[in-house]
PDB file of N, CA and C in Angstrom:
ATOM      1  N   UNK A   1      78.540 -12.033-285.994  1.00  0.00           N
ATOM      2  CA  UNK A   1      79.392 -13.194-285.762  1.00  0.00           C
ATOM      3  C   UNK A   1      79.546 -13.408-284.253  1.00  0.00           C
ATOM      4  N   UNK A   2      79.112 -14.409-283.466  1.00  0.00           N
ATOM      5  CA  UNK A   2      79.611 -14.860-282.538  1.00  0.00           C
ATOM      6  C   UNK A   2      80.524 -15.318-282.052  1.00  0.00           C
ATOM      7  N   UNK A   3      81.067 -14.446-280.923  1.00  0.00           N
ATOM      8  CA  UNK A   3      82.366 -15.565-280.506  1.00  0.00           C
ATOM      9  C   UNK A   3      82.473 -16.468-279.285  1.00  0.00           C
ATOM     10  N   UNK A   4      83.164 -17.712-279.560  1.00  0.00           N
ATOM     11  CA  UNK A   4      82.811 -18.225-278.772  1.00  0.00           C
ATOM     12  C   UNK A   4      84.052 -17.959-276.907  1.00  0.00           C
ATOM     13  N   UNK A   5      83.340 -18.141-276.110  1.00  0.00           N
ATOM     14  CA  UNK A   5      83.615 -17.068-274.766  1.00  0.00           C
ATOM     15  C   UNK A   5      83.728 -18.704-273.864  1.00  0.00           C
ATOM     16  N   UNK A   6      85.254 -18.929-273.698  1.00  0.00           N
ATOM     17  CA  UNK A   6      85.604 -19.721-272.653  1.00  0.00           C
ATOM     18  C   UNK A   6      85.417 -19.223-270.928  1.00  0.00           C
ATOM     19  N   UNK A   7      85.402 -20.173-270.399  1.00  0.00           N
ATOM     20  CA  UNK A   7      84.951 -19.749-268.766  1.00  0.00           C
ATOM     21  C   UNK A   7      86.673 -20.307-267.741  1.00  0.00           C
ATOM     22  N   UNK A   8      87.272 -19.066-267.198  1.00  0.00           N
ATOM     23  CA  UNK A   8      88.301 -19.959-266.543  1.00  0.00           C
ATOM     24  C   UNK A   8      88.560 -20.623-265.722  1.00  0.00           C
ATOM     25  N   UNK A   9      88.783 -21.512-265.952  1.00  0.00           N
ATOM     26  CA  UNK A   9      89.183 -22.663-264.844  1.00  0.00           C
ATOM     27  C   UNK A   9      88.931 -22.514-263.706  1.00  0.00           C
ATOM     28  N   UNK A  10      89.226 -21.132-263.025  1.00  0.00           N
ATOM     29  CA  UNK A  10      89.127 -20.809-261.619  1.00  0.00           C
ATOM     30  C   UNK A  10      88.067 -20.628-261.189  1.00  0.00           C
ATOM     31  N   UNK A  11      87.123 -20.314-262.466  1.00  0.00           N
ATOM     32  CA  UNK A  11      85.438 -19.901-261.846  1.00  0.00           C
ATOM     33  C   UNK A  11      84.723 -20.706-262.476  1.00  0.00           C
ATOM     34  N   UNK A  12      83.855 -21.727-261.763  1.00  0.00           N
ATOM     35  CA  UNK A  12      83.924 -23.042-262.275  1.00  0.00           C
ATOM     36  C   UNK A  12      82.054 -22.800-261.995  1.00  0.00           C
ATOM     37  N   UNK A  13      81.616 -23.165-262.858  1.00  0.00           N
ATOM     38  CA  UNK A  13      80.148 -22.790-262.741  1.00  0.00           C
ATOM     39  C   UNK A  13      79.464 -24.144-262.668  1.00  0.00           C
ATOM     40  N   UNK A  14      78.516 -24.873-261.478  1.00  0.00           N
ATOM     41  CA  UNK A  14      78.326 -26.246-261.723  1.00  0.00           C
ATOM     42  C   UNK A  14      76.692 -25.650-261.241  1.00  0.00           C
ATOM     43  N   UNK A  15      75.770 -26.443-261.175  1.00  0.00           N
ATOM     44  CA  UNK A  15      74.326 -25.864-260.760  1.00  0.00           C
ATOM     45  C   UNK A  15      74.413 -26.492-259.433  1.00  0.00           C
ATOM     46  N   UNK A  16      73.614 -25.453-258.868  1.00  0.00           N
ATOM     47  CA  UNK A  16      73.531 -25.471-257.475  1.00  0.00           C
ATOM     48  C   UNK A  16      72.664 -26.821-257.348  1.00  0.00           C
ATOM     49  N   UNK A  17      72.102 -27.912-257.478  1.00  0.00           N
ATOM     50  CA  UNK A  17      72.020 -28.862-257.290  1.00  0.00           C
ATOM     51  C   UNK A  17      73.198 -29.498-256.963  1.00  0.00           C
ATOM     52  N   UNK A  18      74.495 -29.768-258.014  1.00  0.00           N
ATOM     53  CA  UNK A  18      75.688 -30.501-257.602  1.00  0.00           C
ATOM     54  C   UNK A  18      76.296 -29.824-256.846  1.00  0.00           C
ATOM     55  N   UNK A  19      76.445 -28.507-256.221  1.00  0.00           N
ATOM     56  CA  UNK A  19      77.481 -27.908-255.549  1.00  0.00           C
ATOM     57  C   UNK A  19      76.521 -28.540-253.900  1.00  0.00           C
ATOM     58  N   UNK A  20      75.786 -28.413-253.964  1.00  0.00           N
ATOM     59  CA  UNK A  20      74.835 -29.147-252.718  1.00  0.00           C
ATOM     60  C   UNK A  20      75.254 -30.411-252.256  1.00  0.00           C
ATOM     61  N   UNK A  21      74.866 -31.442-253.564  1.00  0.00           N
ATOM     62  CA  UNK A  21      75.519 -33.032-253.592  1.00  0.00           C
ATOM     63  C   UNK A  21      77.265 -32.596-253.290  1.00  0.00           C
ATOM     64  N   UNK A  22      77.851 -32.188-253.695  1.00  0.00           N
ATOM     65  CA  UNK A  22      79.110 -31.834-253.074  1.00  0.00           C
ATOM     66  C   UNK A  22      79.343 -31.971-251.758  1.00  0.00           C
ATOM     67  N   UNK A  23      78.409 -30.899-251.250  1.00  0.00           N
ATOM     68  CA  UNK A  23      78.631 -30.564-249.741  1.00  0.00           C
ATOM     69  C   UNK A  23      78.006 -31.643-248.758  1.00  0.00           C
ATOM     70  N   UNK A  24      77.314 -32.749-249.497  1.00  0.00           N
ATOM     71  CA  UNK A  24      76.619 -33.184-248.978  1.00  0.00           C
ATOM     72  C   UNK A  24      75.224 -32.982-248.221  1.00  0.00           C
ATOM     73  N   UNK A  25      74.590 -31.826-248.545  1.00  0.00           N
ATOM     74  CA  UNK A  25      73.255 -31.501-248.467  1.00  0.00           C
ATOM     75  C   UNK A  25      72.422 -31.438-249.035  1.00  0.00           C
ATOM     76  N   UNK A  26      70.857 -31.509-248.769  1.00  0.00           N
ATOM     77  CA  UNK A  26      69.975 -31.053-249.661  1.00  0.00           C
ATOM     78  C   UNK A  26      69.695 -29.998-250.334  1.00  0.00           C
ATOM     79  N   UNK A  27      69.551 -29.626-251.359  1.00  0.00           N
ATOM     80  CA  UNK A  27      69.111 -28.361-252.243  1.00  0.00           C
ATOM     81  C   UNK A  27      68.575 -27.213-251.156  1.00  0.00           C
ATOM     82  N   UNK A  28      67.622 -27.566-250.468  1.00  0.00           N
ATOM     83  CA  UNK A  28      67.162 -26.624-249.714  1.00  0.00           C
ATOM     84  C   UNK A  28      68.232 -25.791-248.622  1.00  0.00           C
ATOM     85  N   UNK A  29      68.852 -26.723-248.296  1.00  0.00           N
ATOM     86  CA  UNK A  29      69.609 -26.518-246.930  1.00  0.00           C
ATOM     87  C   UNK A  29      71.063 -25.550-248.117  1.00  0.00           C
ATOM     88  N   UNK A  30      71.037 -25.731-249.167  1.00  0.00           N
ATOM     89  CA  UNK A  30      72.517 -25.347-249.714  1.00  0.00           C
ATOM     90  C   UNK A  30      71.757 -23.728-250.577  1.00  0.00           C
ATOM     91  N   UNK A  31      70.195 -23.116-250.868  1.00  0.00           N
ATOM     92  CA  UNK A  31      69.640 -22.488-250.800  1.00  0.00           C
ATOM     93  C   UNK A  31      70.138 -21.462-249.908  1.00  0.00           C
ATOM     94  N   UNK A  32      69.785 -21.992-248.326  1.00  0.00           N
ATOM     95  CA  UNK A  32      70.008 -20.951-247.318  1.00  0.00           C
ATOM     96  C   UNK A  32      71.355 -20.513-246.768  1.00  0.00           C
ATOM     97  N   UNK A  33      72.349 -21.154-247.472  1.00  0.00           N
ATOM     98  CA  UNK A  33      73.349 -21.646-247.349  1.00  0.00           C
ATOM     99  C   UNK A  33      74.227 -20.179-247.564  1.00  0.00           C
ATOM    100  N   UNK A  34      74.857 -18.875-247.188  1.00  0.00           N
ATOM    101  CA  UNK A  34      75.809 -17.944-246.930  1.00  0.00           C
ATOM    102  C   UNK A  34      77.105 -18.606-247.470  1.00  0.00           C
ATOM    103  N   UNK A  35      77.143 -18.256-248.496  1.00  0.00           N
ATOM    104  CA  UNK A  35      78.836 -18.598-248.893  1.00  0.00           C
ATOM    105  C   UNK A  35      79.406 -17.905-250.085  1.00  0.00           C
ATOM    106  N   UNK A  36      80.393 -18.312-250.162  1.00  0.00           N
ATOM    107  CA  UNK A  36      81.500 -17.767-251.728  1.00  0.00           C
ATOM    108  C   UNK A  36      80.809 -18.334-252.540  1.00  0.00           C
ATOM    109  N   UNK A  37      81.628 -18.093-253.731  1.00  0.00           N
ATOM    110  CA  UNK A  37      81.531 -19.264-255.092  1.00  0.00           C
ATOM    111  C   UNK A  37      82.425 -20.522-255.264  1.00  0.00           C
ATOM    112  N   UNK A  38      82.172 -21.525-255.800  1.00  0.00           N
ATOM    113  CA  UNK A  38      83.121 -22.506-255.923  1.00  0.00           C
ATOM    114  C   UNK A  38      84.534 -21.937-256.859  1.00  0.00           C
ATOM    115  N   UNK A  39      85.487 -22.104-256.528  1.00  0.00           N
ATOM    116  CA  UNK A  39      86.530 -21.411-256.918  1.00  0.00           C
ATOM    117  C   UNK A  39      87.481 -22.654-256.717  1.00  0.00           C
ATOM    118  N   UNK A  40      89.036 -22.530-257.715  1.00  0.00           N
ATOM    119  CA  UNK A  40      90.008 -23.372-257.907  1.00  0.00           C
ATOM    120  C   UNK A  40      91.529 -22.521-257.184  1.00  0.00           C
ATOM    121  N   UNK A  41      91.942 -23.512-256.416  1.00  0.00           N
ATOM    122  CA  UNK A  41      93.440 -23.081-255.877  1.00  0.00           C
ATOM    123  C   UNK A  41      94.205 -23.726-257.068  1.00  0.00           C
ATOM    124  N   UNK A  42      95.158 -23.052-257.872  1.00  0.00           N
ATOM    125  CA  UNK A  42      95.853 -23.425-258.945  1.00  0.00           C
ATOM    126  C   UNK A  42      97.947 -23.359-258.391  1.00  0.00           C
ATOM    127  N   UNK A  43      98.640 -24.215-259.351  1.00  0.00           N
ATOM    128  CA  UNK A  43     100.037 -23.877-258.773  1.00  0.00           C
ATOM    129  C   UNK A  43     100.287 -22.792-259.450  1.00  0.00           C
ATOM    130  N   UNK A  44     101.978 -23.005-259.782  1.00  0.00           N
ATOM    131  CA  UNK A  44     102.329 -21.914-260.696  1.00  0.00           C
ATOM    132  C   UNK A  44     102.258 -21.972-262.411  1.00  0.00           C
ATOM    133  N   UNK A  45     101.979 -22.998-262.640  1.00  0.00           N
ATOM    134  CA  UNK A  45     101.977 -23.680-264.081  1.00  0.00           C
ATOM    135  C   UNK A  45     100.340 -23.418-264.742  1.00  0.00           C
ATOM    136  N   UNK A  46      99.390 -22.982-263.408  1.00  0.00           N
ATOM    137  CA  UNK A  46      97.840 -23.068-263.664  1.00  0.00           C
ATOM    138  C   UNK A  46      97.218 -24.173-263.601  1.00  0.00           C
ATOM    139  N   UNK A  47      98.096 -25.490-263.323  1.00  0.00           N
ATOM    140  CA  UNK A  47      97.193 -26.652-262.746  1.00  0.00           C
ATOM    141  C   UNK A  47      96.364 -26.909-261.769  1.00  0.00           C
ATOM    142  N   UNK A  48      94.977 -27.193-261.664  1.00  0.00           N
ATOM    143  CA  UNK A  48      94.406 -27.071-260.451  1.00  0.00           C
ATOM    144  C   UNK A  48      94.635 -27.888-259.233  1.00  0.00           C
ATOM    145  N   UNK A  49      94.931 -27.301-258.073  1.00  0.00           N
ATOM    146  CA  UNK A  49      95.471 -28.145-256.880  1.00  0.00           C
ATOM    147  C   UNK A  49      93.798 -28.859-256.184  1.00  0.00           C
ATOM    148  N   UNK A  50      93.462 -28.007-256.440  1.00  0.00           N
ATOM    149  CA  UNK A  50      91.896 -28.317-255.258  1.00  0.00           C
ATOM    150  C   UNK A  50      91.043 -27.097-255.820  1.00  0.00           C
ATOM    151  N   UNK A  51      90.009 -27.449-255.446  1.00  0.00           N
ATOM    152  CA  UNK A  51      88.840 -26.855-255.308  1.00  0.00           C
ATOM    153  C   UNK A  51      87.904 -25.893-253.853  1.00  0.00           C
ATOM    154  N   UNK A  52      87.739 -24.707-253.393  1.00  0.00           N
ATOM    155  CA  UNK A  52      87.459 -24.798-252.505  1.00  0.00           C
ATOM    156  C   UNK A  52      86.073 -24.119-252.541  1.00  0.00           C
ATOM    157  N   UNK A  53      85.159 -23.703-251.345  1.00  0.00           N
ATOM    158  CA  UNK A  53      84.278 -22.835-251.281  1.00  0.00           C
ATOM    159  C   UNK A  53      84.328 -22.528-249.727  1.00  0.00           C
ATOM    160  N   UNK A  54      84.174 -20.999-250.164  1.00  0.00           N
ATOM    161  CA  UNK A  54      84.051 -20.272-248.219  1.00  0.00           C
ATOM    162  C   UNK A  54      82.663 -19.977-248.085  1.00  0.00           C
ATOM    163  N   UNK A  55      82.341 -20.652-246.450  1.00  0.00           N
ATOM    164  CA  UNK A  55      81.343 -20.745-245.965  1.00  0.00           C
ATOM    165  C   UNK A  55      81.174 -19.652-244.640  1.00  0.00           C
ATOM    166  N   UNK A  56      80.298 -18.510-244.864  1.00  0.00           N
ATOM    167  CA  UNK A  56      80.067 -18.023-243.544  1.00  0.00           C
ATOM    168  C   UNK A  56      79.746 -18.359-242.565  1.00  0.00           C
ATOM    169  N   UNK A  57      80.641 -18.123-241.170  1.00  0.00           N
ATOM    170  CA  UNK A  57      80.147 -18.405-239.861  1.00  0.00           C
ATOM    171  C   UNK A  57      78.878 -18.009-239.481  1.00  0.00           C
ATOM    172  N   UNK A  58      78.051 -17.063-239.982  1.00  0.00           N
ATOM    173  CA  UNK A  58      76.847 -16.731-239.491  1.00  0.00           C
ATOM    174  C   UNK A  58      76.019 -17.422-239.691  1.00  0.00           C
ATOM    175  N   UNK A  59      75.688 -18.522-241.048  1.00  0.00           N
ATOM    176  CA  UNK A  59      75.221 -19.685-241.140  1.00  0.00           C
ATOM    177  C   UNK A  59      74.938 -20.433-239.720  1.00  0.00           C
ATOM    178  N   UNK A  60      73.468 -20.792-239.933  1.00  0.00           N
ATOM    179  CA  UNK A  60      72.853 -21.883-238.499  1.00  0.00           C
ATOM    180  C   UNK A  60      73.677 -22.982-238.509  1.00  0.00           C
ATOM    181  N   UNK A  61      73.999 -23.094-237.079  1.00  0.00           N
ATOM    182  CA  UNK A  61      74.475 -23.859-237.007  1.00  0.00           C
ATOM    183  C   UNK A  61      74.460 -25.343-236.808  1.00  0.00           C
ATOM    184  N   UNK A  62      72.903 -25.639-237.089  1.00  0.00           N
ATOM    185  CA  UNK A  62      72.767 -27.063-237.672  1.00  0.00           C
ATOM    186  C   UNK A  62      73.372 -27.254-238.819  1.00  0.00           C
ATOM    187  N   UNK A  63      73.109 -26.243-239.857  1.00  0.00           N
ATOM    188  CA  UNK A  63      73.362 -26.763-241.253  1.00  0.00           C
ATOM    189  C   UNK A  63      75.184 -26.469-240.891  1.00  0.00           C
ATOM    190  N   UNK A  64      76.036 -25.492-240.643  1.00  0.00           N
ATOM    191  CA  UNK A  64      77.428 -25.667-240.207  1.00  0.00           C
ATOM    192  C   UNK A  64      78.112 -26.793-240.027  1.00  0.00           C
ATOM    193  N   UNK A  65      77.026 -27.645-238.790  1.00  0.00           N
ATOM    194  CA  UNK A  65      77.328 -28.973-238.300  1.00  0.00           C
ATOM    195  C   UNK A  65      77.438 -29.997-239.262  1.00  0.00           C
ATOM    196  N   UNK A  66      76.265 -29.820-240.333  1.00  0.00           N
ATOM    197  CA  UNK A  66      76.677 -31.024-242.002  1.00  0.00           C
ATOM    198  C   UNK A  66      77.852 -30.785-242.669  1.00  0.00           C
ATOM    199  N   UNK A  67      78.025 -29.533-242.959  1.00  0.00           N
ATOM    200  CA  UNK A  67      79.677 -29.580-243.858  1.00  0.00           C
ATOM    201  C   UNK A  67      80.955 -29.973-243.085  1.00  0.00           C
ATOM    202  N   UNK A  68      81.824 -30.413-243.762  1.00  0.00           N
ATOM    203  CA  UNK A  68      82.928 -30.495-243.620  1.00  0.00           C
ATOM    204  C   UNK A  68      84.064 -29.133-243.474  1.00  0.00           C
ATOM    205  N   UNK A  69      83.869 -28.774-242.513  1.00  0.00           N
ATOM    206  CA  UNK A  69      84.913 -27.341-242.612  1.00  0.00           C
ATOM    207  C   UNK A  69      85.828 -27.327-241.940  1.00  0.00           C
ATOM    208  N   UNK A  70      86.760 -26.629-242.546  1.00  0.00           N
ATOM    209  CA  UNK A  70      88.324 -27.027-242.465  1.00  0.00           C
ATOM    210  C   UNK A  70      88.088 -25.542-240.833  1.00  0.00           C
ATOM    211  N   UNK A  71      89.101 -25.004-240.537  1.00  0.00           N
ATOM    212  CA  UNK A  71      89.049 -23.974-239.138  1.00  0.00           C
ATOM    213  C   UNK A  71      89.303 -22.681-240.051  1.00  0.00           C
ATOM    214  N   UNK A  72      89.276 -23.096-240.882  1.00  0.00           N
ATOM    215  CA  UNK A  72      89.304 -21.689-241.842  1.00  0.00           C
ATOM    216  C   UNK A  72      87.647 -21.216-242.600  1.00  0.00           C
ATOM    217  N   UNK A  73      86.688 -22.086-242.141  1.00  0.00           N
ATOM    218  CA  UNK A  73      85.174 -22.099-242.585  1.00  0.00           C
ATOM    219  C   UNK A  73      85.198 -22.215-244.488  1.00  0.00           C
ATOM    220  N   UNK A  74      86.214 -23.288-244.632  1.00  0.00           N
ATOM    221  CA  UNK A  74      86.599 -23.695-245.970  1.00  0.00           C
ATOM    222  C   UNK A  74      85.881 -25.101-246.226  1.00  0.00           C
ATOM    223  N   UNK A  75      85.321 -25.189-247.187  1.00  0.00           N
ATOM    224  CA  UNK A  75      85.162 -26.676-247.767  1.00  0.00           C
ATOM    225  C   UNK A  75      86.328 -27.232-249.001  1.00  0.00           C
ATOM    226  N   UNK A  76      86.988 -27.778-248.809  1.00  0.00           N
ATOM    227  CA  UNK A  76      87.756 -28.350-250.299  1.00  0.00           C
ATOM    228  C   UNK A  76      87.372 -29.600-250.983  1.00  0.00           C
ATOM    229  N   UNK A  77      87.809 -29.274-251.816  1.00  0.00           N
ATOM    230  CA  UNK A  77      87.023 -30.518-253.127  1.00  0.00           C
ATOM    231  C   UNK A  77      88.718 -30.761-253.675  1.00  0.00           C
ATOM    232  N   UNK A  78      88.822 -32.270-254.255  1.00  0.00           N
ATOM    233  CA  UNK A  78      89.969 -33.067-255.238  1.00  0.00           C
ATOM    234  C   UNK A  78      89.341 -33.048-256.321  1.00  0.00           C
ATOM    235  N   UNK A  79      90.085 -31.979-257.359  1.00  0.00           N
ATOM    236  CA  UNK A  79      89.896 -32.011-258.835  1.00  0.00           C
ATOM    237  C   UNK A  79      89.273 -32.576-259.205  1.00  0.00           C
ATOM    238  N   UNK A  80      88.552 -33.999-259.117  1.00  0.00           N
ATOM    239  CA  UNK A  80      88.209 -35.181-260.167  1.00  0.00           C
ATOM    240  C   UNK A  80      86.932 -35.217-259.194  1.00  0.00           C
ATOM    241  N   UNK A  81      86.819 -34.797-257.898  1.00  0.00           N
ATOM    242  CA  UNK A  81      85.557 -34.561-257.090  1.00  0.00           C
ATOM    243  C   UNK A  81      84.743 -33.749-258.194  1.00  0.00           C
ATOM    244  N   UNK A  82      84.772 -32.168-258.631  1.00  0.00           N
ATOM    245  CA  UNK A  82      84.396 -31.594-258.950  1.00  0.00           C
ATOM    246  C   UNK A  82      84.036 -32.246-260.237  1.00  0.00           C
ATOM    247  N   UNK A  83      85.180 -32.138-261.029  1.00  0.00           N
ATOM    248  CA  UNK A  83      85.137 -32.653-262.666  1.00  0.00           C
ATOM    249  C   UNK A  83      83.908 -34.044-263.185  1.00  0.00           C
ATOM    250  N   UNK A  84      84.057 -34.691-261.702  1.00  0.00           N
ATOM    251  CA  UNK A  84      82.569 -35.501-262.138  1.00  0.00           C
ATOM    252  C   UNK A  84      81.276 -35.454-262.171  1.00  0.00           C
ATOM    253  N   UNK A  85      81.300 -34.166-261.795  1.00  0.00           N
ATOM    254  CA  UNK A  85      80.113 -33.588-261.322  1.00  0.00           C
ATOM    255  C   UNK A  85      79.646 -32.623-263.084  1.00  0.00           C
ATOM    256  N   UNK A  86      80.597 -32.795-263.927  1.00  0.00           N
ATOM    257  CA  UNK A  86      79.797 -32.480-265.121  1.00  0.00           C
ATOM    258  C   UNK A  86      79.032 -33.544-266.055  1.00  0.00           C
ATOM    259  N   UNK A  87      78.632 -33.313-266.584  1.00  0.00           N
ATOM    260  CA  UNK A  87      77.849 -34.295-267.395  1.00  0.00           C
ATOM    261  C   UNK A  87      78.263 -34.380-269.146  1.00  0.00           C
TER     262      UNK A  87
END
């Protein structure tokens, strides 16, 4: 009997194609790309506030120069950013 195995909210599995289109790069460039996983900042209720992913500073810094990073070498995503990104 199989059971069926939910994924939580916080670890949000999208294919590295859309986590790329996210960041606004090409596949290749999000390939070489040093980072976390896409992960959810939640409140106290478990609603998701945002979305973020940590990006290493050791990353070239051309490709650095394309993302959007906060001074914390953070990218954040708005809930409904992410959520459209399923199919």
């Amino acid at each position: 009997m199989e059971r069926e195995m939910s994924i939580p909210e916080y670890r949000v599995r999208l294919p590295d194609i859309e986590i790329a289109r996210l960041l606004g790069i090409s596949i290749t460039d999000y390939v070489n790309l040093s980072h976390r996983p896409l992960e959810a900042f939640t409140d106290t209720q478990g609603n998701v506030i945002e979305f973020y992913i940590h990006v290493s500073s050791n990353n070239d810094p051309r490709l650095l120069s394309k993302l959007n990073l906060d001074k914390s070498n953070f990218v954040r995503f708005k809930p409904e950013e992410v959520y459209s990104r399923y199919v």
